[in-house]
PDB file of N, CA and C in Angstrom:
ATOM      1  N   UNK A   1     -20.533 -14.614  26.546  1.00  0.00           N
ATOM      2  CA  UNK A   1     -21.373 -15.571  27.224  1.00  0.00           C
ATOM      3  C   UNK A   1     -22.364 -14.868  28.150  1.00  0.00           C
ATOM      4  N   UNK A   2     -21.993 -13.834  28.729  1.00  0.00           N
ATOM      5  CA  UNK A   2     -22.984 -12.990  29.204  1.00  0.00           C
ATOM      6  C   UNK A   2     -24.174 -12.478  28.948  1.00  0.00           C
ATOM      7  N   UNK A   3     -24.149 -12.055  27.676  1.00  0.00           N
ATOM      8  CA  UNK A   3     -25.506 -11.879  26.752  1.00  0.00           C
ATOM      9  C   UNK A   3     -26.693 -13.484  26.832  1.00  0.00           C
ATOM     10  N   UNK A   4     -26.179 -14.814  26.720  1.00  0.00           N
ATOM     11  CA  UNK A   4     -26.743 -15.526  26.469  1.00  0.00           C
ATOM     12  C   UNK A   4     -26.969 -16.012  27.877  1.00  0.00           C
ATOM     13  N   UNK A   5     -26.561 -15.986  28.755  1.00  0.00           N
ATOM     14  CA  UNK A   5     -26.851 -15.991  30.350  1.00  0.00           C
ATOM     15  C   UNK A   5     -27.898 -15.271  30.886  1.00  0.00           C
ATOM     16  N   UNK A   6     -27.385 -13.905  30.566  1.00  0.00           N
ATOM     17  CA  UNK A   6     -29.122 -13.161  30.812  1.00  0.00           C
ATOM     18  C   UNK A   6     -30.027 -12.867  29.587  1.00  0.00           C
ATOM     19  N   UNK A   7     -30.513 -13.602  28.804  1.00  0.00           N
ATOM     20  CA  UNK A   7     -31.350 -14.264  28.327  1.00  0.00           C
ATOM     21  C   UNK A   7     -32.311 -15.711  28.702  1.00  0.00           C
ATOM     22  N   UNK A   8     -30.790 -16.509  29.106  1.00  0.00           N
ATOM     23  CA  UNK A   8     -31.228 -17.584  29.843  1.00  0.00           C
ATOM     24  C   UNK A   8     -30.500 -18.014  30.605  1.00  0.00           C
ATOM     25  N   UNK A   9     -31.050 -17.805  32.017  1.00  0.00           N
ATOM     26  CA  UNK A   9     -30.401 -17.897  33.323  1.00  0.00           C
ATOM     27  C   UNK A   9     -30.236 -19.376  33.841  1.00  0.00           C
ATOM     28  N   UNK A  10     -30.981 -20.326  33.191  1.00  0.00           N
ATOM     29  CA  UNK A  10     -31.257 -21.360  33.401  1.00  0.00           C
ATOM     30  C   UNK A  10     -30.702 -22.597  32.724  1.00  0.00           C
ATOM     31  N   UNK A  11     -29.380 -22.515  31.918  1.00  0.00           N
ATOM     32  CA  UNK A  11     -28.653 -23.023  31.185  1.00  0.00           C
ATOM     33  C   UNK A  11     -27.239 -23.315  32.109  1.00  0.00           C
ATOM     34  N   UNK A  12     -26.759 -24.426  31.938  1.00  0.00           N
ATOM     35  CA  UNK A  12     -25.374 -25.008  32.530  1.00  0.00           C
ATOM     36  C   UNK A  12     -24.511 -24.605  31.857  1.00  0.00           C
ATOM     37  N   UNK A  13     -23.147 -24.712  32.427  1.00  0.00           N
ATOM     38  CA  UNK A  13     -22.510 -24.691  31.804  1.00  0.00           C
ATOM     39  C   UNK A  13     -21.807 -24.801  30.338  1.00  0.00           C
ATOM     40  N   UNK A  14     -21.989 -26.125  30.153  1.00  0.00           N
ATOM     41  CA  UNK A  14     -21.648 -26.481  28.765  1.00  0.00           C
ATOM     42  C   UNK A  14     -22.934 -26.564  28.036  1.00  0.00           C
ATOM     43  N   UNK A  15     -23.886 -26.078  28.160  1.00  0.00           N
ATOM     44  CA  UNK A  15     -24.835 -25.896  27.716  1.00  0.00           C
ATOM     45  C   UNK A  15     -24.679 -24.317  26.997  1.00  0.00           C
ATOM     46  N   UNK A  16     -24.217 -23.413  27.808  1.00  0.00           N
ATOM     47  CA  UNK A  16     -24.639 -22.086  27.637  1.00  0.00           C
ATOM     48  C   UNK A  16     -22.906 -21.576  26.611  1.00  0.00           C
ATOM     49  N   UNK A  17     -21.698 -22.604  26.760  1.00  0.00           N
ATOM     50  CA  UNK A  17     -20.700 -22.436  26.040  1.00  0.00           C
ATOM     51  C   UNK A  17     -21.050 -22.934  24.710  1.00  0.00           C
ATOM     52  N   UNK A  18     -22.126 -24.010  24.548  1.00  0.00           N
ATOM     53  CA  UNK A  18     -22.108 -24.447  23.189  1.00  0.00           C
ATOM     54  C   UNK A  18     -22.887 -23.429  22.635  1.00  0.00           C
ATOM     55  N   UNK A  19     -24.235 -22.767  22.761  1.00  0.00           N
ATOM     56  CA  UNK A  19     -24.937 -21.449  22.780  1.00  0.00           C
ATOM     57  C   UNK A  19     -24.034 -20.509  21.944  1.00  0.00           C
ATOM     58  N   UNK A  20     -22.981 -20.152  23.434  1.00  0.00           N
ATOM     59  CA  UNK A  20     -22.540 -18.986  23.070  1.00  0.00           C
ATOM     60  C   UNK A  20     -21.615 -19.246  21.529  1.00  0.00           C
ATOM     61  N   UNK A  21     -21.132 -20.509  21.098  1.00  0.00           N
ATOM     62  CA  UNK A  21     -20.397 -20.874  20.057  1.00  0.00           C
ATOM     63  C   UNK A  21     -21.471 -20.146  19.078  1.00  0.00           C
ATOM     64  N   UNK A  22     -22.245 -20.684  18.895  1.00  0.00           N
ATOM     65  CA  UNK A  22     -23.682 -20.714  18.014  1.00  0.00           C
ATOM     66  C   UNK A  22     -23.769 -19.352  17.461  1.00  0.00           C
ATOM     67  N   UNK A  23     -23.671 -18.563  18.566  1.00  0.00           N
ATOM     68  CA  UNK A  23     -24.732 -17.089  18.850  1.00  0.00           C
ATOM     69  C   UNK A  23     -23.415 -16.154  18.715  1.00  0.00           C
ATOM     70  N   UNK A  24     -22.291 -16.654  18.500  1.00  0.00           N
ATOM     71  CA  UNK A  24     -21.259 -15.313  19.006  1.00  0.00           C
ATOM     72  C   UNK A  24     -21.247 -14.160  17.378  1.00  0.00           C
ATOM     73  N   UNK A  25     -21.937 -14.394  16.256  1.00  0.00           N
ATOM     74  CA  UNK A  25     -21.787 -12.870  15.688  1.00  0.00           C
ATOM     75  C   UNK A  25     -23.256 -12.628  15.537  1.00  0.00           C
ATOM     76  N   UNK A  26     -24.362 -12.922  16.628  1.00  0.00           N
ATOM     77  CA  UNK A  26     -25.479 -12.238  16.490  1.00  0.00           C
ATOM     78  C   UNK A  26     -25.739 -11.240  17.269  1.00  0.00           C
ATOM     79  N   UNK A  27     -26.862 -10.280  17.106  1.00  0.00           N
ATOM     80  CA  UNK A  27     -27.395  -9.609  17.493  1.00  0.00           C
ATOM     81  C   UNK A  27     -28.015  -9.771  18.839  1.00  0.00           C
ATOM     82  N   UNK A  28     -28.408  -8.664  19.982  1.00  0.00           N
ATOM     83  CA  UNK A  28     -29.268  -8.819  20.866  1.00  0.00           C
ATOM     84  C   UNK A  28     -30.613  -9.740  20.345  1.00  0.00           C
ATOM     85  N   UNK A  29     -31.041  -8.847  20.010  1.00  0.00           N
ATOM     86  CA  UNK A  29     -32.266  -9.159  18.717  1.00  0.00           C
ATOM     87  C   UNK A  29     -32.314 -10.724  18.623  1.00  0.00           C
ATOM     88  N   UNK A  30     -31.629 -11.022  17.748  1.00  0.00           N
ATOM     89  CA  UNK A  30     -31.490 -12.565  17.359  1.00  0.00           C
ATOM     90  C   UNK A  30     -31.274 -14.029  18.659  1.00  0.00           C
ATOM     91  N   UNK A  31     -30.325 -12.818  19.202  1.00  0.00           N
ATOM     92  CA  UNK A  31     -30.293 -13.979  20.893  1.00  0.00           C
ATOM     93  C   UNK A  31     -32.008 -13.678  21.414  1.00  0.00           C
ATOM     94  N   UNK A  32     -32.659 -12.811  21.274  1.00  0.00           N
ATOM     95  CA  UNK A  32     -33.765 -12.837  22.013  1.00  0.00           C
ATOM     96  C   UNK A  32     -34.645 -14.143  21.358  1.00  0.00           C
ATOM     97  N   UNK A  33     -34.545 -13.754  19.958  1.00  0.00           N
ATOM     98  CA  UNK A  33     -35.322 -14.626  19.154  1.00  0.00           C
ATOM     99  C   UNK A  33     -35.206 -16.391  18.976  1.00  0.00           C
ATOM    100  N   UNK A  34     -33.747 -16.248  19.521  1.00  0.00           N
ATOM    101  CA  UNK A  34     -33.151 -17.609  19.592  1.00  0.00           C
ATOM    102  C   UNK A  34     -33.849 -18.548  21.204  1.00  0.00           C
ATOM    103  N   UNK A  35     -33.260 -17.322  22.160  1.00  0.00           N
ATOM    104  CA  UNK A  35     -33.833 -17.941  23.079  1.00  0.00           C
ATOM    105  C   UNK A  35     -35.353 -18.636  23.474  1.00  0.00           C
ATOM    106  N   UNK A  36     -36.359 -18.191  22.781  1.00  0.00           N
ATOM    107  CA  UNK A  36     -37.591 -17.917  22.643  1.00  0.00           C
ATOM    108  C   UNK A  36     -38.084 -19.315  21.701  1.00  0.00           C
ATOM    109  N   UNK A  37     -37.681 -19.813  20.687  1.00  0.00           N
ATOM    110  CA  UNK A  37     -37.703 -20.982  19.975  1.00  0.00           C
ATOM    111  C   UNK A  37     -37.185 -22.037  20.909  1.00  0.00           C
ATOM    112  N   UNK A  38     -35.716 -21.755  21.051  1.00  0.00           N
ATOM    113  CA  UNK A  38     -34.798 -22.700  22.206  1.00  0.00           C
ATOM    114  C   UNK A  38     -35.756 -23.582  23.482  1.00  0.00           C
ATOM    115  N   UNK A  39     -36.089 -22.353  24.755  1.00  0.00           N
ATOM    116  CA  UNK A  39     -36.765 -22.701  25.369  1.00  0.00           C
ATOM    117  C   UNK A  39     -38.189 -23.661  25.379  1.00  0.00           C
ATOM    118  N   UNK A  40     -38.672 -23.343  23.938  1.00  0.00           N
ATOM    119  CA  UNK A  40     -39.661 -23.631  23.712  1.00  0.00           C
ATOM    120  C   UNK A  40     -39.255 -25.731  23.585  1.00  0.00           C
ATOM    121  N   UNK A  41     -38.218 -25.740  23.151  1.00  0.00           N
ATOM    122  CA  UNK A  41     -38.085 -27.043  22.822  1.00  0.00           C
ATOM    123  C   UNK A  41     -37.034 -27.530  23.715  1.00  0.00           C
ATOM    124  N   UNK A  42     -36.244 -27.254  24.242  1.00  0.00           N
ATOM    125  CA  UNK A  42     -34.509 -27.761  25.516  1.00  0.00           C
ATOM    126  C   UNK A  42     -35.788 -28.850  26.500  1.00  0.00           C
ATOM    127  N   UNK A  43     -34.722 -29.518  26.421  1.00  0.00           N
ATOM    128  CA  UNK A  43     -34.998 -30.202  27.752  1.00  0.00           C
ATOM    129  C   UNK A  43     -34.507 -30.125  28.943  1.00  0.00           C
ATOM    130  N   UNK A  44     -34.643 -29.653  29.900  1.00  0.00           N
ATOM    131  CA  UNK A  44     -34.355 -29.818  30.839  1.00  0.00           C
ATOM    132  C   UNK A  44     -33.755 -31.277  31.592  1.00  0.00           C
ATOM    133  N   UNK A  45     -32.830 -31.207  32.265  1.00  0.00           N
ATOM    134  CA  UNK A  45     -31.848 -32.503  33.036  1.00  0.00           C
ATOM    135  C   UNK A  45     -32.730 -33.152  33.668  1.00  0.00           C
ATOM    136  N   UNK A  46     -33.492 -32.342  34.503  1.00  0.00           N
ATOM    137  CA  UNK A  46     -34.215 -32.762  36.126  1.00  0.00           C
ATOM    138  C   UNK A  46     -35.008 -33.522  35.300  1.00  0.00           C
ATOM    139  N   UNK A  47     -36.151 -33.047  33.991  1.00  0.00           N
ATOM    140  CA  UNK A  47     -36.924 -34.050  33.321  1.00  0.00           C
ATOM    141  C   UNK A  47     -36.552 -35.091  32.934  1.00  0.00           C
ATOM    142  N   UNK A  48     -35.299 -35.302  32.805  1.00  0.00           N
ATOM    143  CA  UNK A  48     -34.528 -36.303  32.171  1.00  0.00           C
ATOM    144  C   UNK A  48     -34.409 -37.839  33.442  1.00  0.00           C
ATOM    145  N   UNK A  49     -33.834 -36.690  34.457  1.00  0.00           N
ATOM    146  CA  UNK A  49     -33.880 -37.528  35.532  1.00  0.00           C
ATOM    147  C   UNK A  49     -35.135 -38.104  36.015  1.00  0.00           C
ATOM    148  N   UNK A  50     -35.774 -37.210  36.192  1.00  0.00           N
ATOM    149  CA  UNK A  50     -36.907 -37.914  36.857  1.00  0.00           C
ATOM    150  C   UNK A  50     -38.004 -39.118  36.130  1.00  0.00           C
ATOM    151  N   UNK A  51     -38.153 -38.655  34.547  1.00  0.00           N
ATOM    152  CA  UNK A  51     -38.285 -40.263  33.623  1.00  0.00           C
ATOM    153  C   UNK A  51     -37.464 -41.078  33.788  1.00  0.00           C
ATOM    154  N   UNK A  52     -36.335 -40.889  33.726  1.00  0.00           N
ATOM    155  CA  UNK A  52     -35.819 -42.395  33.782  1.00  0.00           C
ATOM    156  C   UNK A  52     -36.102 -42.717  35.431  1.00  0.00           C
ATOM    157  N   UNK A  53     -36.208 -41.897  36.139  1.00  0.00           N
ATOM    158  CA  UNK A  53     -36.509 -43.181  37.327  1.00  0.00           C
ATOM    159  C   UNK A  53     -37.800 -43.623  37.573  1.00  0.00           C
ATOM    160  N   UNK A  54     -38.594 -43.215  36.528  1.00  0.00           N
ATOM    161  CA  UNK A  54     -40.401 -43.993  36.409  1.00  0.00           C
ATOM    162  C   UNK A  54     -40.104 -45.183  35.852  1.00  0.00           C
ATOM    163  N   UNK A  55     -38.822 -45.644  34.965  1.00  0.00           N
ATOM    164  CA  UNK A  55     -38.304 -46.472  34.508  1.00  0.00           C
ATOM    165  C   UNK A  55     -38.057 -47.837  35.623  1.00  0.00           C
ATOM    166  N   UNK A  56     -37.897 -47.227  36.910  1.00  0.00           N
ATOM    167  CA  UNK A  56     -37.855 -48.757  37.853  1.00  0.00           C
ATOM    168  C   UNK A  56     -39.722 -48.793  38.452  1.00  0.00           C
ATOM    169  N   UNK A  57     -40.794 -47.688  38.131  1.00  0.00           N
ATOM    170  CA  UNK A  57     -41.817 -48.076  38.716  1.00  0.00           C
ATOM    171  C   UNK A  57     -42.311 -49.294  37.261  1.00  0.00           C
ATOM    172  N   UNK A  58     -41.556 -49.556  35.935  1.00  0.00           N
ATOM    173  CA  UNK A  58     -42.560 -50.057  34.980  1.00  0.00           C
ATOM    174  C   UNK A  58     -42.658 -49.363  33.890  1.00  0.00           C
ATOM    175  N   UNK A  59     -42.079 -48.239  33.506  1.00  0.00           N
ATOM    176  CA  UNK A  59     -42.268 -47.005  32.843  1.00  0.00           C
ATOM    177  C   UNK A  59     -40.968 -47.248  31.951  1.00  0.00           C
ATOM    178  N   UNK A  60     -40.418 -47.918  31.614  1.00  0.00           N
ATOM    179  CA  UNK A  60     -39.176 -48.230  30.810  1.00  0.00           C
ATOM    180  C   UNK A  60     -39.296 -46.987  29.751  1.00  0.00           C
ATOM    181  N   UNK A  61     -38.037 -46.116  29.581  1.00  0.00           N
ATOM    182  CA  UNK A  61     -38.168 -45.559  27.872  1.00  0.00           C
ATOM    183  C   UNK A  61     -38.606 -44.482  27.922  1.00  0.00           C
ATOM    184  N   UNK A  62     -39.469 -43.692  28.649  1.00  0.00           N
ATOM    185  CA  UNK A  62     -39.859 -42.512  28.829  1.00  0.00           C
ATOM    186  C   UNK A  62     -38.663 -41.247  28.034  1.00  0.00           C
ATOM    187  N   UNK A  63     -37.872 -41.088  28.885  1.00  0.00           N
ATOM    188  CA  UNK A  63     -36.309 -40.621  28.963  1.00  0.00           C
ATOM    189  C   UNK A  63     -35.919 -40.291  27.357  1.00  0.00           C
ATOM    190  N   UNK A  64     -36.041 -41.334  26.523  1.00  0.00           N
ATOM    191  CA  UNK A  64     -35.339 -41.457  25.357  1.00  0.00           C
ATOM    192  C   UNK A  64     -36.715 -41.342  24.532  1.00  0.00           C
ATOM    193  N   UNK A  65     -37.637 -41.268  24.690  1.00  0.00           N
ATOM    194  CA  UNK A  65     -38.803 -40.580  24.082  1.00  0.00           C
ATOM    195  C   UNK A  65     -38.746 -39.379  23.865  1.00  0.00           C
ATOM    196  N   UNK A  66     -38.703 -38.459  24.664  1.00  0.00           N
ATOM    197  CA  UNK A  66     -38.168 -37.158  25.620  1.00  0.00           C
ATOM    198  C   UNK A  66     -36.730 -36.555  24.591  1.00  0.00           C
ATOM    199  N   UNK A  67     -35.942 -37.562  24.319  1.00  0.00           N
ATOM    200  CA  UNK A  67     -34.738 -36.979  23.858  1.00  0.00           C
ATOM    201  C   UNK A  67     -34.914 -37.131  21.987  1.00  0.00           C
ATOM    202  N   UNK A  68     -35.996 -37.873  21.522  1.00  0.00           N
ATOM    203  CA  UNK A  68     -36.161 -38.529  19.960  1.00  0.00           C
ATOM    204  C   UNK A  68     -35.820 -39.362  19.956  1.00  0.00           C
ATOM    205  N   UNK A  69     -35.397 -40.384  20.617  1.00  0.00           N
ATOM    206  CA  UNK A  69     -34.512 -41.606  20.479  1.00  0.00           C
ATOM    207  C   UNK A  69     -35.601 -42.683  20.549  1.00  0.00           C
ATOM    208  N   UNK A  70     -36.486 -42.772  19.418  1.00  0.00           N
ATOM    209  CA  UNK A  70     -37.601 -43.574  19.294  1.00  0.00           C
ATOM    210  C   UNK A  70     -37.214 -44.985  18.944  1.00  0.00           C
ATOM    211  N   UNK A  71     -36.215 -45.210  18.817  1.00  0.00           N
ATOM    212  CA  UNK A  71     -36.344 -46.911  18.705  1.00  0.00           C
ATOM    213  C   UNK A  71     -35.907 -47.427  19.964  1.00  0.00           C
ATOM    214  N   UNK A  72     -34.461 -46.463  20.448  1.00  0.00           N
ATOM    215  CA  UNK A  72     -34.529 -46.477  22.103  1.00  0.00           C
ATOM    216  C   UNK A  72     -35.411 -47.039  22.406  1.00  0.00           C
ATOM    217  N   UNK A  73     -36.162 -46.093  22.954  1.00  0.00           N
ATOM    218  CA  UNK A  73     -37.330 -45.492  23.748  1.00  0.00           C
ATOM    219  C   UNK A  73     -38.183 -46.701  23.677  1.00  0.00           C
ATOM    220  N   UNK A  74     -38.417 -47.760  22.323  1.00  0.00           N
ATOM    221  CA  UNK A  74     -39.419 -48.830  22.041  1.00  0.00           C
ATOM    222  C   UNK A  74     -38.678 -49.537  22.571  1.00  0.00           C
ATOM    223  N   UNK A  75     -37.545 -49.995  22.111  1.00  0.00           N
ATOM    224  CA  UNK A  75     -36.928 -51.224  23.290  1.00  0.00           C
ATOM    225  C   UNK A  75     -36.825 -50.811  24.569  1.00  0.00           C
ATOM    226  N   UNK A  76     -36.700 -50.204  24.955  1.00  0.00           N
ATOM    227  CA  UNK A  76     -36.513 -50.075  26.695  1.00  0.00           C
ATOM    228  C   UNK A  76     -37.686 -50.116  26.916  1.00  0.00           C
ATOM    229  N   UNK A  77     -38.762 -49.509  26.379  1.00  0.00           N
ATOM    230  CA  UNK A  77     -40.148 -50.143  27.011  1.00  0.00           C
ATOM    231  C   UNK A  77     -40.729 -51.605  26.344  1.00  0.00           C
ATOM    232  N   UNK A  78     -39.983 -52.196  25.520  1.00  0.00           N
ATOM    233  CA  UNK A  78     -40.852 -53.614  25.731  1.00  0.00           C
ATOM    234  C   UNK A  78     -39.508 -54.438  26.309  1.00  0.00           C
ATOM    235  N   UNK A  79     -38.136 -54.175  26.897  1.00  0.00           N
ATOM    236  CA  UNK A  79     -37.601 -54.793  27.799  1.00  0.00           C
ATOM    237  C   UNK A  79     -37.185 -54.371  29.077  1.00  0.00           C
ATOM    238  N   UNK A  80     -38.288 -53.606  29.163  1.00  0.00           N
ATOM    239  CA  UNK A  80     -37.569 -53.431  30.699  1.00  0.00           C
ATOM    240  C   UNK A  80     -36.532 -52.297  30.867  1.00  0.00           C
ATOM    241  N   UNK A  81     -36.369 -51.579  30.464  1.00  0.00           N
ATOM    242  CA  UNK A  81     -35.042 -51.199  30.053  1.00  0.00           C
ATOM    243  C   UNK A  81     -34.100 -51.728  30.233  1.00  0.00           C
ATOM    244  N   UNK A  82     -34.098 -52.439  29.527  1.00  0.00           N
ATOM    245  CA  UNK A  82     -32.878 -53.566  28.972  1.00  0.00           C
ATOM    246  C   UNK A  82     -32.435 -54.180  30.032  1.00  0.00           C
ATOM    247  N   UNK A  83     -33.592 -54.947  30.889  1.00  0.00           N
ATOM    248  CA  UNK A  83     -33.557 -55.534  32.148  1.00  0.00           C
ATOM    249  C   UNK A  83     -33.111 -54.437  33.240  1.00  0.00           C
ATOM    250  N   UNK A  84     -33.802 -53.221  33.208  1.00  0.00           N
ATOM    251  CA  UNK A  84     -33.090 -52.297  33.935  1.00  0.00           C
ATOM    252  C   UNK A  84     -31.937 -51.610  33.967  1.00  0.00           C
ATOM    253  N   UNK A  85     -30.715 -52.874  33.355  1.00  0.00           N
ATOM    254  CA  UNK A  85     -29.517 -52.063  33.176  1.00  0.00           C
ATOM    255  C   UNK A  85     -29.551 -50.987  32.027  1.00  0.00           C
ATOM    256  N   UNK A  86     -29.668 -51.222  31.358  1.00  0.00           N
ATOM    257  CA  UNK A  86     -29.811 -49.177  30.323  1.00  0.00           C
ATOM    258  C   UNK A  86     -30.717 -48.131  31.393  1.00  0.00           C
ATOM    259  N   UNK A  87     -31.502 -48.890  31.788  1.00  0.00           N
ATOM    260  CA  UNK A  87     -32.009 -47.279  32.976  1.00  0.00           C
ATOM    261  C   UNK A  87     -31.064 -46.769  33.913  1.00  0.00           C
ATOM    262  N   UNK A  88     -30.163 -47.994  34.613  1.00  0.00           N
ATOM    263  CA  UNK A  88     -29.621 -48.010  35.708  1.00  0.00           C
ATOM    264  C   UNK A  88     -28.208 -46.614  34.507  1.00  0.00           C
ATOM    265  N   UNK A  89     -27.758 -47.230  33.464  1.00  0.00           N
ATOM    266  CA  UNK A  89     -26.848 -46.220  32.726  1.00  0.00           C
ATOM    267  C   UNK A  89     -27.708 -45.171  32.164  1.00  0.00           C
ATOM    268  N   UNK A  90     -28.715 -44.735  31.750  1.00  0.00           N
ATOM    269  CA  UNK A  90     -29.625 -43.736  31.789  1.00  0.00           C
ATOM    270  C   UNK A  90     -29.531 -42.892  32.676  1.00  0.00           C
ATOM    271  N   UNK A  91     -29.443 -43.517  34.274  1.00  0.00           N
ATOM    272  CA  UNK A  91     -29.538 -42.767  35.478  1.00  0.00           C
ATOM    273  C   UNK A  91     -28.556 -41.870  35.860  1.00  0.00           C
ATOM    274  N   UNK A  92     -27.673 -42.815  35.657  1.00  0.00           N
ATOM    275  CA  UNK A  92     -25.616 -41.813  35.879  1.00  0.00           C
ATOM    276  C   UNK A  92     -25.763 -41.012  34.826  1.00  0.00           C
ATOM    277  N   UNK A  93     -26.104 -41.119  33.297  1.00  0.00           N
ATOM    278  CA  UNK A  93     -26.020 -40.705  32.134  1.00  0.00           C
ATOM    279  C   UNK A  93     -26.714 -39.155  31.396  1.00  0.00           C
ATOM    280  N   UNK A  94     -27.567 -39.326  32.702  1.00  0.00           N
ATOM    281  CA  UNK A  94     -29.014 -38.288  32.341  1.00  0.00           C
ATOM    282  C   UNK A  94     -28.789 -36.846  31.880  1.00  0.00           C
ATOM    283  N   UNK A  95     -27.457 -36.378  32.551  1.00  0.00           N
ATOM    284  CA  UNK A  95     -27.128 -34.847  31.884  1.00  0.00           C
ATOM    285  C   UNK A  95     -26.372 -34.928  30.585  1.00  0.00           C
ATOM    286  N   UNK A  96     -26.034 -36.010  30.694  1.00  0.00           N
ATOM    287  CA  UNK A  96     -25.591 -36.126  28.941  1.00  0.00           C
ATOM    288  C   UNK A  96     -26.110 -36.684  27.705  1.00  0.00           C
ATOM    289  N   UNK A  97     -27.625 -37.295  28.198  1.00  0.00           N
ATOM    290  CA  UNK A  97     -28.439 -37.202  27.154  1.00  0.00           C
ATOM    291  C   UNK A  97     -29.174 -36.059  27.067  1.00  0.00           C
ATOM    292  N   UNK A  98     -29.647 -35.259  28.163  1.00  0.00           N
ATOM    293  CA  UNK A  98     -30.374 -33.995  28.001  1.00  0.00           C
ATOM    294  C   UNK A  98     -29.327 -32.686  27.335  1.00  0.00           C
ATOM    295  N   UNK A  99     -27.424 -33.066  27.342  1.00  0.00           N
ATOM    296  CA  UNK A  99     -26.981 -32.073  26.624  1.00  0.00           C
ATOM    297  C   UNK A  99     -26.935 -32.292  25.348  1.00  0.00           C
ATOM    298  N   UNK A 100     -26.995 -33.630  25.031  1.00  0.00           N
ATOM    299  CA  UNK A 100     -26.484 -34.220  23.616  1.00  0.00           C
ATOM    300  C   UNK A 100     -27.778 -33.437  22.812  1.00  0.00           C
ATOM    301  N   UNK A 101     -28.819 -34.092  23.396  1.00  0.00           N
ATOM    302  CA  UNK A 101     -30.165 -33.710  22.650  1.00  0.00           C
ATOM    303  C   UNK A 101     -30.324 -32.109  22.676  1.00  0.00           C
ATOM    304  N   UNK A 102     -30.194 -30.935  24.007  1.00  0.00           N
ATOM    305  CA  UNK A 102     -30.145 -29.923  24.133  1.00  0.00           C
ATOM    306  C   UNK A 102     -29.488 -29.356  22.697  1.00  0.00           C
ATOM    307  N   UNK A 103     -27.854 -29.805  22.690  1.00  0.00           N
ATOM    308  CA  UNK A 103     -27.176 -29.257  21.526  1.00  0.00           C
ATOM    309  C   UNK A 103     -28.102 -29.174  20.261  1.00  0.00           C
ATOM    310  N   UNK A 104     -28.569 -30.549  19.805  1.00  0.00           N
ATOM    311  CA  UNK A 104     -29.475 -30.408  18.632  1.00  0.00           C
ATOM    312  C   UNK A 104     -30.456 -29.484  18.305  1.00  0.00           C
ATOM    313  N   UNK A 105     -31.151 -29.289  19.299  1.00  0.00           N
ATOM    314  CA  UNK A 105     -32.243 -28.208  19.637  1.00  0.00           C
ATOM    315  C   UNK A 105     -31.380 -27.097  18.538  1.00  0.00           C
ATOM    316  N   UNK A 106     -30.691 -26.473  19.554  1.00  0.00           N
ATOM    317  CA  UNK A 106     -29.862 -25.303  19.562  1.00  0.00           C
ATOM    318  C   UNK A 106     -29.683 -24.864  17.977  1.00  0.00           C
ATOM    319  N   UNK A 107     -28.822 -26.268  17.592  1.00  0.00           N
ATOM    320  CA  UNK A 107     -28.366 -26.240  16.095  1.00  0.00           C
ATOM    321  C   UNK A 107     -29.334 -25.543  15.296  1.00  0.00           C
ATOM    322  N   UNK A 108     -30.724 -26.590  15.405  1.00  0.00           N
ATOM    323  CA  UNK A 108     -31.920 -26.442  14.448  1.00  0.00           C
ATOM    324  C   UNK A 108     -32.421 -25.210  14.884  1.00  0.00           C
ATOM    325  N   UNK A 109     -32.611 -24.296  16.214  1.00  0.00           N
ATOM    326  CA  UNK A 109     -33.226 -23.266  16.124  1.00  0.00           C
ATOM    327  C   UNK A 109     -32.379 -22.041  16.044  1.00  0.00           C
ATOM    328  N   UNK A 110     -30.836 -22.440  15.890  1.00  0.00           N
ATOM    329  CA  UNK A 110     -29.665 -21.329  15.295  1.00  0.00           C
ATOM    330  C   UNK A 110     -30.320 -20.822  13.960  1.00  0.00           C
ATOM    331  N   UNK A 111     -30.464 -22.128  13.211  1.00  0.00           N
ATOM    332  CA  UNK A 111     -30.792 -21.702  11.903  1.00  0.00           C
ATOM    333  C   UNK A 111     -31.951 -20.998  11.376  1.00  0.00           C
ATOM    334  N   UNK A 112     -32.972 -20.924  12.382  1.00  0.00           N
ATOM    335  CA  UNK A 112     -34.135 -20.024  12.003  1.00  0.00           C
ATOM    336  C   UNK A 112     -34.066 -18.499  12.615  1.00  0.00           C
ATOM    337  N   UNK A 113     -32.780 -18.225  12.943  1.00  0.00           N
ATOM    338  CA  UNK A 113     -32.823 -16.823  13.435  1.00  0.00           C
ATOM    339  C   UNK A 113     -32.065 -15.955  12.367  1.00  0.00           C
TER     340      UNK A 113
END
């Protein structure tokens, strides 16, 4: 897990264990190359957080745009997010849509290294 830490310092916990699952019979090399695609596409939590709370200025859906979750993303912006309550669970929820989606990333840019 060390190798993939200092590569990317900026990964959580279970973020950087699912990684290291991914990455454990590659190369320096390949973790460089991995990281480099990765970054390019991860989302970050804080982004996560901070759309969904544009979600109480009027901004419903942002969040799940952000993650691919495009039909989401259309209903919560033509209801409100779901009268607010899916934002309000969006809000508690936010590091576990940015890991769920993170993981995917990962998957798809495992495979191009």
């Amino acid at each position: 897990m060390n190798r993939i830490l200092s590569q990317m310092p900026e990964l959580e916990l279970d973020e950087a264990m699912t990684i290291d699952a991914l990455l454990k019979d590659k190369t320096d090399e390949q973790i460089r190359n991995f990281a480099i695609i990765y970054r390019s596409r991860r989302r970050d939590p804080m982004i996560i957080l901070v759309t969904t709370l544009l979600g109480f200025a009027g901004f419903s859906g942002i969040q799940r745009f952000l993650t691919n979750q495009m039909g989401m993303g259309i209903l919560y912006f033509f209801t409100a997010g779901l009268c607010l309550i899916g934002t309000i669970i969006d809000l508690v929820n936010y590091k576990s849509l940015a890991l769920e989606y993170n993981r995917k990333v990962a998957q798809e840019a495992a495979m191009f290294i």
